[in-house]
Protein backbone atom coordinates (compact mmCIF):
# COMPACT_ATOMS: atom_id res chain seq x y z
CA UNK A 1 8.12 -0.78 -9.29
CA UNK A 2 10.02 2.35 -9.18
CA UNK A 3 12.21 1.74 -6.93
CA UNK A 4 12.92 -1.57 -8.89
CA UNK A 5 13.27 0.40 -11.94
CA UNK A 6 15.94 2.65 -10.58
CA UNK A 7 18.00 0.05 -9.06
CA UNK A 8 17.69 -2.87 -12.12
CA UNK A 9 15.70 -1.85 -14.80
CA UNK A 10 13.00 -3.19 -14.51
CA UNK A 11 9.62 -2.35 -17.41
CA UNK A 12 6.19 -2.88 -16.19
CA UNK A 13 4.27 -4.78 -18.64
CA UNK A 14 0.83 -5.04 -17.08
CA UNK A 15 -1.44 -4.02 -14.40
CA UNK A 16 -4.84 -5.23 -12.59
CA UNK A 17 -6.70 -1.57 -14.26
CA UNK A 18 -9.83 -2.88 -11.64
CA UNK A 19 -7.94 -2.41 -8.41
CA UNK A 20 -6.45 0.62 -7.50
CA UNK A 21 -4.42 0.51 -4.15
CA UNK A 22 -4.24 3.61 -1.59
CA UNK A 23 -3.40 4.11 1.55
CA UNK A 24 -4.67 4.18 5.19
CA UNK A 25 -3.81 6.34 8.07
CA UNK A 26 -5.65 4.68 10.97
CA UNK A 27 -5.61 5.96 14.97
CA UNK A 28 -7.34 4.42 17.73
CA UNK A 29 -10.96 4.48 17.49
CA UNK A 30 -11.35 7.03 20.76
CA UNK A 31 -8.28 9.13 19.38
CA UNK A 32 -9.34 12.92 19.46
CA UNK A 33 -7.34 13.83 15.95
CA UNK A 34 -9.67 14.72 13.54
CA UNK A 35 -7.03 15.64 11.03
CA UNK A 36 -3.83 14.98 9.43
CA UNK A 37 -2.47 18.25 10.56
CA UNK A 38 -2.87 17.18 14.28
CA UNK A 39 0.05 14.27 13.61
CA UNK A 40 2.77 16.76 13.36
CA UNK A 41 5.57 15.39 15.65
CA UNK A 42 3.88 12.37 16.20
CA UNK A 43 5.48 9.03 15.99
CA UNK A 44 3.99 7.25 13.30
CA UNK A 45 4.36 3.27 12.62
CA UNK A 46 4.74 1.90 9.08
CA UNK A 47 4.96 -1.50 8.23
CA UNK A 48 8.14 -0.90 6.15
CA UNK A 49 10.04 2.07 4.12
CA UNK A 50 9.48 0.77 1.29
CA UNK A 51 5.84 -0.69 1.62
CA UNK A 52 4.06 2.01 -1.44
CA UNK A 53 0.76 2.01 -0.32
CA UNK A 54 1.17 1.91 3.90
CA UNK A 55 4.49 3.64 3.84
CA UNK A 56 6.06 5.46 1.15
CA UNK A 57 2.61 7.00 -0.17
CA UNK A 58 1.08 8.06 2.75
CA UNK A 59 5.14 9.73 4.04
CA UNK A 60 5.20 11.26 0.92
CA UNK A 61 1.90 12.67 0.96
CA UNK A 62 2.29 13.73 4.55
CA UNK A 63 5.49 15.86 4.22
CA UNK A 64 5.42 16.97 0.42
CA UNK A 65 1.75 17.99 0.16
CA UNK A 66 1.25 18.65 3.88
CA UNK A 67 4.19 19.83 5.56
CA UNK A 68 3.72 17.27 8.17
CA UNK A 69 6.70 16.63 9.84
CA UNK A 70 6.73 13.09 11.62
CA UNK A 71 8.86 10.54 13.63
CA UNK A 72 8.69 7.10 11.52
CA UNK A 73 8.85 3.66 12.93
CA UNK A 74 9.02 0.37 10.93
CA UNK A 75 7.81 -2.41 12.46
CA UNK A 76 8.05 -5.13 10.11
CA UNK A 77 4.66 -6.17 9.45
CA UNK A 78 0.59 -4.07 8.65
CA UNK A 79 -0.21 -5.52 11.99
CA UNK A 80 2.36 -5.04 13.90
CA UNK A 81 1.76 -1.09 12.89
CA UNK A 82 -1.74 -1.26 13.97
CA UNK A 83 -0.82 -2.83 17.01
CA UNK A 84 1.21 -0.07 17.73
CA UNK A 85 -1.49 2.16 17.26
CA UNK A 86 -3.89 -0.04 19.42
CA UNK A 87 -1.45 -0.16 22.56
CA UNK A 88 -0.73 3.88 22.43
CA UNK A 89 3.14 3.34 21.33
CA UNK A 90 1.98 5.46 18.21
CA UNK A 91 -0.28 8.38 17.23
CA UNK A 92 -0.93 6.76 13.90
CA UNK A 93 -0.27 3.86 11.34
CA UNK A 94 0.09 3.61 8.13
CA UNK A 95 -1.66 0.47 6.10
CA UNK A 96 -4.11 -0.59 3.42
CA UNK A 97 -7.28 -1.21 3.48
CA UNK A 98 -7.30 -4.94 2.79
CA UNK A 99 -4.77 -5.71 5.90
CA UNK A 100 -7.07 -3.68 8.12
CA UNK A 101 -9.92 -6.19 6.99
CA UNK A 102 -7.92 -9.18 8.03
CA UNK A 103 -6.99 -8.02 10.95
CA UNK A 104 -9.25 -9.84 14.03
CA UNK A 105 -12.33 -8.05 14.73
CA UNK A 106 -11.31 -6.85 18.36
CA UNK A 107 -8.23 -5.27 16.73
CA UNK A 108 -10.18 -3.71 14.25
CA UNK A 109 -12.52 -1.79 17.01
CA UNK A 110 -9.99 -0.34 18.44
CA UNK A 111 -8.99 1.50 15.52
CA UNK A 112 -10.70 4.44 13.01
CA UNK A 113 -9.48 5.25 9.32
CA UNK A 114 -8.35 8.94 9.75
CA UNK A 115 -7.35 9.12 6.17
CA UNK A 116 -6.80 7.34 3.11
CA UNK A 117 -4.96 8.82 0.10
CA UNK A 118 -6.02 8.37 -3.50
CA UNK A 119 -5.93 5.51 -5.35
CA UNK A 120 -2.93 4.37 -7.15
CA UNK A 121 -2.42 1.39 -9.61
CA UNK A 122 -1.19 -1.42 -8.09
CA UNK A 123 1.71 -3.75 -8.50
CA UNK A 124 2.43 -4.15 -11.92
CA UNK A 125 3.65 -7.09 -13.64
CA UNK A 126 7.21 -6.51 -14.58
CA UNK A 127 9.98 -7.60 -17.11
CA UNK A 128 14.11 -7.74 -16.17
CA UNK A 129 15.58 -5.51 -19.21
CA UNK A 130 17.65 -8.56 -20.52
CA UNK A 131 14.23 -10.33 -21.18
CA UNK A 132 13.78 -10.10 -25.02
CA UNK A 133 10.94 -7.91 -26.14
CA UNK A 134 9.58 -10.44 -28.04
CA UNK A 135 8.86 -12.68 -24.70
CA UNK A 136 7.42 -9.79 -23.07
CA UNK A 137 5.06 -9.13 -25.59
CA UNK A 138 4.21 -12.89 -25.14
CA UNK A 139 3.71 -12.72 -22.16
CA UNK A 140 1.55 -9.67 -21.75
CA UNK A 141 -0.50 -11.45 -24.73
CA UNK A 142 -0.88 -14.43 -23.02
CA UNK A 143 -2.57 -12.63 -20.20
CA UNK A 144 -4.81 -10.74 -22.13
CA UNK A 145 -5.79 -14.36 -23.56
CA UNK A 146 -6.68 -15.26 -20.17
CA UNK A 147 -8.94 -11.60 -19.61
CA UNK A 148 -10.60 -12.70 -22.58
CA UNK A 149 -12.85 -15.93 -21.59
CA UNK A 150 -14.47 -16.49 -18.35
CA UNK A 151 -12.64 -19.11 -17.24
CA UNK A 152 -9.25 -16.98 -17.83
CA UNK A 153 -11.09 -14.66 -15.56
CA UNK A 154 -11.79 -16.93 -13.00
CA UNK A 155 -7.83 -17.77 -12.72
CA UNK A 156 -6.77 -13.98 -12.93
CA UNK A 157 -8.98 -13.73 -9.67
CA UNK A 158 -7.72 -16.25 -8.38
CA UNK A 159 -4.37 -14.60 -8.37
């Protein structure tokens, strides 16, 4: 959404306030770091520079708050970065949680959260500027029509 702000415009209208997204640092599950501090230099894997939660969260995090200093790899894809991690071609991966979870259960052993970062709101729902404020207010109240019965619940989920 920033970046999509910057570059167009963009106005975020609405958000899921339920789910918060953060991010995951994950190494292999017999890995002997124990900290974040023990990635510095490390080649890391992210899915994609501009991923928030697996990517540009957890970078930011790592060299702004931390002082980390890392060697980043995108790979395309959440699991091809915790592949990465599995077959020792990185120290670490950045992801979410939810990827992790689909990931197949032998993956999944042979990998261990590290880290995850706080949680963030996710995605919003957002407006181009030349939409006219009037429709966006329509269309943020038609959603909040939908929170408002169970049903409309039920389809929010859904999506």
């Amino acid at each position: 959404m920033v970046m999509a702000h910057r570059a167009k415009g963009y106005v975020p209208l609405l958000r899921d306030g339920a789910h918060m997204l953060s991010g995951i640092i994950v190494v292999q599950a017999e890995s002997p770091l124990k900290g974040l501090e023990e990635l510095e230099g490390a080649q890391l894997a992210f899915p994609a520079p501009n991923a928030f939660g697996a990517s540009l969260l957890i970078r930011a995090l790592l060299a702004e708050q931390h002082r980390i200093g890392f060697r980043p790899s995108y790979v395309k894809t959440h699991s091809n970065a915790y592949r990465q991690v599995a077959r020792g071609e990185a120290a670490a991966a950045g992801g979410i949680r939810s990827t992790l979870e689909r990931e197949p259960p032998d993956l999944r052993s042979r990998l261990r959260i590290l880290f995850e970062t706080p949680g963030f709101a996710s995605h919003p729902l957002a407006a181009h500027p030349s939409l006219a404020p009037k429709l966006s207010a329509q269309v943020v109240k038609a959603f909040s029509d939908l929170h408002a019965s169970e049903e409309g619940r039920k389809q929010l989920a859904a999506i």
